[in-house]
Each structure stands twice: as structure tokens, then as C-alpha cells.
C-alpha atoms as a PDB file:
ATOM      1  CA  UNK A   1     118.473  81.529  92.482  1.00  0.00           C
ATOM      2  CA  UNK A   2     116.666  84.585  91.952  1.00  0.00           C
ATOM      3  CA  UNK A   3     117.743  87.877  92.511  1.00  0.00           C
ATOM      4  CA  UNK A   4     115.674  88.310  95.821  1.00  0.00           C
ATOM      5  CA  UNK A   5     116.797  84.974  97.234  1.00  0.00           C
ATOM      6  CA  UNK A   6     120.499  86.141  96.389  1.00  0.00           C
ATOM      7  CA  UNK A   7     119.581  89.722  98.436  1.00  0.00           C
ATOM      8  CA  UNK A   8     118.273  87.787 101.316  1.00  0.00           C
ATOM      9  CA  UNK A   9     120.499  85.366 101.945  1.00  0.00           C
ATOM     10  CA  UNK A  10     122.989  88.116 102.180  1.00  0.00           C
ATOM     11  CA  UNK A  11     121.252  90.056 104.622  1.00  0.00           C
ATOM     12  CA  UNK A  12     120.840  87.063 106.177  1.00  0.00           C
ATOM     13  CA  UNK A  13     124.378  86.306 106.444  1.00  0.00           C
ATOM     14  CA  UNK A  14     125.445  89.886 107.369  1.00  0.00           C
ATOM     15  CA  UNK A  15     123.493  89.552 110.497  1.00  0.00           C
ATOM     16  CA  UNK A  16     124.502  85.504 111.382  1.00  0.00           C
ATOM     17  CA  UNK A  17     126.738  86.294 114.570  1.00  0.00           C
ATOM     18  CA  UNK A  18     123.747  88.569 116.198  1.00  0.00           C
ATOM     19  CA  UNK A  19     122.270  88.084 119.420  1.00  0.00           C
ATOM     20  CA  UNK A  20     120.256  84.696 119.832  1.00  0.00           C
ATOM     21  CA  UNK A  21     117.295  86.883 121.531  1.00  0.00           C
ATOM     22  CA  UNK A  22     117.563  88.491 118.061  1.00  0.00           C
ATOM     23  CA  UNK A  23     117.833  85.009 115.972  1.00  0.00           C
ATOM     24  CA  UNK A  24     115.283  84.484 112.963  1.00  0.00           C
ATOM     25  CA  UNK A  25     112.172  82.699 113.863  1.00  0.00           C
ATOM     26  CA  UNK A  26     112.034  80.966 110.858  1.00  0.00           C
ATOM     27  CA  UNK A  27     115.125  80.298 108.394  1.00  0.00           C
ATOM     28  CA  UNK A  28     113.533  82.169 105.430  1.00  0.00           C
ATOM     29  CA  UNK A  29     112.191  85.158 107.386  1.00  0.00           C
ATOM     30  CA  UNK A  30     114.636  87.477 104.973  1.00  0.00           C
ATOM     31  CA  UNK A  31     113.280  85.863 102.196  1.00  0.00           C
ATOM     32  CA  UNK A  32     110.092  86.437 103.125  1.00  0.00           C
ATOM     33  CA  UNK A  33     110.591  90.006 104.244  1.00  0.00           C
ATOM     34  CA  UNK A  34     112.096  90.440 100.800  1.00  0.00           C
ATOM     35  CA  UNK A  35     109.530  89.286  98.957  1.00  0.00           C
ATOM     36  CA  UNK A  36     106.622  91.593 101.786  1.00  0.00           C
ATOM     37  CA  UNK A  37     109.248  94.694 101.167  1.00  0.00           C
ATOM     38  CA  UNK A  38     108.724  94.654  96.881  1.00  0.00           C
ATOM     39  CA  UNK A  39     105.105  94.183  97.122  1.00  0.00           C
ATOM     40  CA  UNK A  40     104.902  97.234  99.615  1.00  0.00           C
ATOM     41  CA  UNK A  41     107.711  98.988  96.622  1.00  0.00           C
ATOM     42  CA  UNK A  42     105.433  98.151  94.494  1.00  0.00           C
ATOM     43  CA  UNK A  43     102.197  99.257  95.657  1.00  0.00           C
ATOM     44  CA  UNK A  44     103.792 102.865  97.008  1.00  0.00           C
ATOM     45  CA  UNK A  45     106.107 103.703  94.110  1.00  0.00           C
ATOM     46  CA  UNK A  46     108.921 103.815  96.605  1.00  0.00           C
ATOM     47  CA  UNK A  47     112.117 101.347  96.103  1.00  0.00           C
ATOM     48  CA  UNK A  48     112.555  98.951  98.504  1.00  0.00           C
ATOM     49  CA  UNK A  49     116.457  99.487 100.487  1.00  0.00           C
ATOM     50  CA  UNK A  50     117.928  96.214  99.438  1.00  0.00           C
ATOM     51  CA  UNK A  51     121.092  97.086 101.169  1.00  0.00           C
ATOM     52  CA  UNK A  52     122.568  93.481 103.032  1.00  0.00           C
ATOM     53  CA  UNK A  53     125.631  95.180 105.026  1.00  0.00           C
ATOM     54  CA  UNK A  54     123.561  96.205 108.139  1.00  0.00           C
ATOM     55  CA  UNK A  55     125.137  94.210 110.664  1.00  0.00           C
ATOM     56  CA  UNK A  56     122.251  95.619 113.430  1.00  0.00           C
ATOM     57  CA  UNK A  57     119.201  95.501 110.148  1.00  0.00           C
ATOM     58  CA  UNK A  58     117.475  98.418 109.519  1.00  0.00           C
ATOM     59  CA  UNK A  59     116.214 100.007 112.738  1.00  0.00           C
ATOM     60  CA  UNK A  60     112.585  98.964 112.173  1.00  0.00           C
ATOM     61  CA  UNK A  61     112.282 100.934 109.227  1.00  0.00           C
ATOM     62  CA  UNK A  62     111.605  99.566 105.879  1.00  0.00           C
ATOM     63  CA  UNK A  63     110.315 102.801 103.819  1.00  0.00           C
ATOM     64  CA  UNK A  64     109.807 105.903 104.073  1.00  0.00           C
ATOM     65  CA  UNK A  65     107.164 107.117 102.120  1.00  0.00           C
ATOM     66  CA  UNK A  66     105.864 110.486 100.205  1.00  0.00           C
ATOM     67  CA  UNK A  67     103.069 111.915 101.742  1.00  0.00           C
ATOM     68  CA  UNK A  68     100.607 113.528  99.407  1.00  0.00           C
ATOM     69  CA  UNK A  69     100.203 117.265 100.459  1.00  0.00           C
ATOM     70  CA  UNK A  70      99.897 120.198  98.493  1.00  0.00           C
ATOM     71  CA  UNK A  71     101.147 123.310  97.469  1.00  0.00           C
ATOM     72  CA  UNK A  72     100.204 126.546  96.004  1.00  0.00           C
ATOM     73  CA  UNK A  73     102.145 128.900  94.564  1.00  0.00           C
ATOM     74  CA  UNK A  74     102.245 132.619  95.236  1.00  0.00           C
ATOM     75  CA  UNK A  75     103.960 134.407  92.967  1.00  0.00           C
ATOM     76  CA  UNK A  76     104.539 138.080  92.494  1.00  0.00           C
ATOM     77  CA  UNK A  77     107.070 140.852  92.610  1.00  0.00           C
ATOM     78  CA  UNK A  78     110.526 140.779  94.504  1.00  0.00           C
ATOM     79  CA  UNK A  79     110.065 142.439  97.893  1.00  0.00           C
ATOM     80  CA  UNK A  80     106.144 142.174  98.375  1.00  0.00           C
ATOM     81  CA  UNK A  81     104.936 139.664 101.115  1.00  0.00           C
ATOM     82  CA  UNK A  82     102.701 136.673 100.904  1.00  0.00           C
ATOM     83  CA  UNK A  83      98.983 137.680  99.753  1.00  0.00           C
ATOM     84  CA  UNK A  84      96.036 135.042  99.974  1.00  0.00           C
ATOM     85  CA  UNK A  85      92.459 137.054  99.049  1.00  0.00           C
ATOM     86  CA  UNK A  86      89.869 136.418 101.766  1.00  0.00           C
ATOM     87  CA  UNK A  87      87.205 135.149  99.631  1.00  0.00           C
ATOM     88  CA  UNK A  88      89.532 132.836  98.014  1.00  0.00           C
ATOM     89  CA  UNK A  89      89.777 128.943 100.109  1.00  0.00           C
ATOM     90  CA  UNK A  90      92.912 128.633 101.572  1.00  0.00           C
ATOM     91  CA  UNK A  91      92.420 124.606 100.216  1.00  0.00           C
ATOM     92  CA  UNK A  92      96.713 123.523  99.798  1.00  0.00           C
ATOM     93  CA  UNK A  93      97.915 122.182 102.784  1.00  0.00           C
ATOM     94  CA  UNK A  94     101.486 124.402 102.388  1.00  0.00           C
ATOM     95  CA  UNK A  95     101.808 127.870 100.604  1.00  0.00           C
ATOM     96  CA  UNK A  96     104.941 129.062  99.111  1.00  0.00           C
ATOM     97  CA  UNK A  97     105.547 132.653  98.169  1.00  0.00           C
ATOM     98  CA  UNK A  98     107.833 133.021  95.055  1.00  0.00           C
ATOM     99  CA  UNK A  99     109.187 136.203  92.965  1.00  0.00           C
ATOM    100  CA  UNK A 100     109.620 136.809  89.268  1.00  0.00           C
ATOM    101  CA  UNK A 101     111.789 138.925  87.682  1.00  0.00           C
ATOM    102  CA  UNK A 102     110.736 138.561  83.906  1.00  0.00           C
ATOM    103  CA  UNK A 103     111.564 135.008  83.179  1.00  0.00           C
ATOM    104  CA  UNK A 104     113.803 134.988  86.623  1.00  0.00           C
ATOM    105  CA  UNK A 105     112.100 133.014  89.452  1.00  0.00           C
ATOM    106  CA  UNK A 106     112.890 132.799  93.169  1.00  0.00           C
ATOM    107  CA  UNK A 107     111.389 130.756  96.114  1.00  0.00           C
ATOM    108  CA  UNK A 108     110.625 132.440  98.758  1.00  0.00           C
ATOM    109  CA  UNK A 109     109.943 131.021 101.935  1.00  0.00           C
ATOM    110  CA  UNK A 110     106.539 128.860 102.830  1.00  0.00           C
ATOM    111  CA  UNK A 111     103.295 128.414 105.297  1.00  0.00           C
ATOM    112  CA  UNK A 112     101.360 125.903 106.072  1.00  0.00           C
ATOM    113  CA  UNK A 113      97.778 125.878 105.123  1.00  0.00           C
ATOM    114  CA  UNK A 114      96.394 126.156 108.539  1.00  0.00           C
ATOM    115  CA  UNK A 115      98.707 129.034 109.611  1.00  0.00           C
ATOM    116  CA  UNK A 116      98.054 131.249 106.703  1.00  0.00           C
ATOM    117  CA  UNK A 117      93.944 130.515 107.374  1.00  0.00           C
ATOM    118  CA  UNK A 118      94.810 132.352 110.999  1.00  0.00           C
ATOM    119  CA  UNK A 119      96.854 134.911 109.551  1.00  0.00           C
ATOM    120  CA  UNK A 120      95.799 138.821 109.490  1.00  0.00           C
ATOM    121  CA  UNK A 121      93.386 140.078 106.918  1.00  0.00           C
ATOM    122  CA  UNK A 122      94.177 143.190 105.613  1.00  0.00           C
ATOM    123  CA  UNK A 123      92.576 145.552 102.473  1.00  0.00           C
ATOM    124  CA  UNK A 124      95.776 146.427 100.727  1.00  0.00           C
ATOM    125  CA  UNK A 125      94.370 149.162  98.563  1.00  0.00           C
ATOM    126  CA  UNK A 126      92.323 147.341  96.333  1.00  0.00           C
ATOM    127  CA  UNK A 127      89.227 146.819  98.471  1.00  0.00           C
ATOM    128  CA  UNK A 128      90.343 142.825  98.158  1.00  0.00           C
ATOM    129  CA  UNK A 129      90.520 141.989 101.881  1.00  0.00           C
ATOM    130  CA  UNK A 130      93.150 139.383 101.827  1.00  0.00           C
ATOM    131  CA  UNK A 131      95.091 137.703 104.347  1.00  0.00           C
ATOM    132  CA  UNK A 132      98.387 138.083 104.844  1.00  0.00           C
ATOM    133  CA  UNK A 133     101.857 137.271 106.355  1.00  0.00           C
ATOM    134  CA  UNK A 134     105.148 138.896 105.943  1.00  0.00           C
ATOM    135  CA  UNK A 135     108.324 137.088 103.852  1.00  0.00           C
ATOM    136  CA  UNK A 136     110.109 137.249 106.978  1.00  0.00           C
ATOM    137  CA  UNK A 137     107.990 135.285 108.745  1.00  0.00           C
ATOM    138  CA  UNK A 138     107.880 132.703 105.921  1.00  0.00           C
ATOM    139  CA  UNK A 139     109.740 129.200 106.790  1.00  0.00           C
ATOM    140  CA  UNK A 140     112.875 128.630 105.123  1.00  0.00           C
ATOM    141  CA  UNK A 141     112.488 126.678 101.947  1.00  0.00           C
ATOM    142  CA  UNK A 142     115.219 124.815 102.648  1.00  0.00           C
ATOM    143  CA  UNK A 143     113.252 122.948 105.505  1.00  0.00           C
ATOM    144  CA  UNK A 144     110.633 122.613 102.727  1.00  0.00           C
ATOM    145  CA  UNK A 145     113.174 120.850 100.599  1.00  0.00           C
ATOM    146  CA  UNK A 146     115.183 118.892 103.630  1.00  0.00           C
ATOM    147  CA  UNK A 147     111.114 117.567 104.829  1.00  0.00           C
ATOM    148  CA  UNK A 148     110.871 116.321 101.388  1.00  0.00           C
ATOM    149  CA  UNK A 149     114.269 114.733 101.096  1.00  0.00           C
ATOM    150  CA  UNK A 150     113.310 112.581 104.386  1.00  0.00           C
ATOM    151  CA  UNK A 151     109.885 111.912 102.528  1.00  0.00           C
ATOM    152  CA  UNK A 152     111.777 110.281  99.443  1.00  0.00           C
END
């Protein structure tokens, strides 16, 4: 017995008294779905849940996957505001302002791309026109880090 057959016929057992609308089509659809779920692991990096004590299965939901979007880094002194210059592509999907305090570093808040493409342009002195949006208006980083969480 392999190590997949011994997964799925535990999940297969941990769901025997269920519903008969809910009864298997076919007496090896857990080993199949094993076998569909590693191949999908497999091709997205992600680790298939090969937890068997879900009574009710899993919901519907296999995975949940990483999305591929990316970030650029703002960084400058403590107290300034996020600065993107005008003639610069906003091209990262999400912007995240950070400070630095000598070797001390601290994140922020963040943006999406799209919002900080609308935001207001504004020549801070430098004859740079840049655009720009205010720390406090930032999102939270820790919805940053609790969207990624869900992603992994």
C-alpha cells in the first residue's frame, strides 16, 4: 500500500456514514482525487491538505494558491509620505512605503498599483512632479500580510 492509497482510504473512511445523495460514485474516487490533488501540488508548488478527519470533506476547496503580484518598495525617511515620480511607470501591482533609520527598517502601510496611478501629482520642491499619497491613507500592512497568509 502506498502512502496515497493509505491517505485515501482514510478519508474515505472518515466520511463512510455521510449522506447517500453524497455517496462516492465510484469506490476509488479518493484515490483518485489523491492522486489529481499531488499532480495539481506538484505543478503549483503548493502542498496538497492530506488531512482525512473531515467528516463533511473539504468544502470544495482543494488549494489555495499564491497569486503572482508584485511589489515595490518605497523607502525613505520616518515621517515622509509615499512618493512615486511622474515620469517613472507605476508597473508593481501593490506599493509599500517603508522607513529607514540607518540599518533600522519599518513597513509602512501599502497601495495598490492602480490607486497610486490616480493619486495627486504634486512638485515637492525638486521640480520632480511626482505622485503622491499620504502614510495615513496607506492600507495597513497587516492586511498585506493576513491577504498573503490566505494566499499560502
Amino acid at each position: 500500500m502506498t502512502i496515497l492509497s493509505y491517505l485515501a482510504a482514510k478519508r474515505t473512511e472518515s466520511h463512510a456514514d455521510r449522506h447517500p445523495k453524497h455517496a462516492a460514485i465510484r469506490s476509488d474516487c479518493d484515490d483518485l482525487g489523491m492522486v489529481g490533488e499531488v499532480e495539481f501540488g506538484k505543478f503549483s508548488g503548493v502542498c496538497p491538505d492530506f488531512a482525512f478527519d473531515r467528516k463533511n470533506g473539504d468544502g470544495g476547496i482543494d488549494f489555495v494558491i499564491p497569486l503572482l503580484y508584485t511589489v515595490d518598495v518605497k523607502t525613505t525617511e520616518p515621517g515622509r509620505n509615499l512618493i512615486h515620480r511622474l515620469d517613472k511607470p507605476v508597473a508593481a501591482d501593490i506599493y509599500v512605503l517603508a522607513y529607514a533609520d540607518g540599518n533600522q527598517g519599518e513597513l509602512v502601510g501599502w497601495v495598490w498599483g492602480k490607486q497610486l496611478a490616480a493619486a495627486e501629482v504634486r512638485d515637492l520642491g525638486h521640480g520632480i512632479d511626482s505622485r503622491f499619497m499620504r502614510r495615513e491613507a496607506l492600507r495597513p500592512m497587516e492586511e498585506l500580510g493576513s491577504r498573503l497568509l490566505k494566499l499560502r
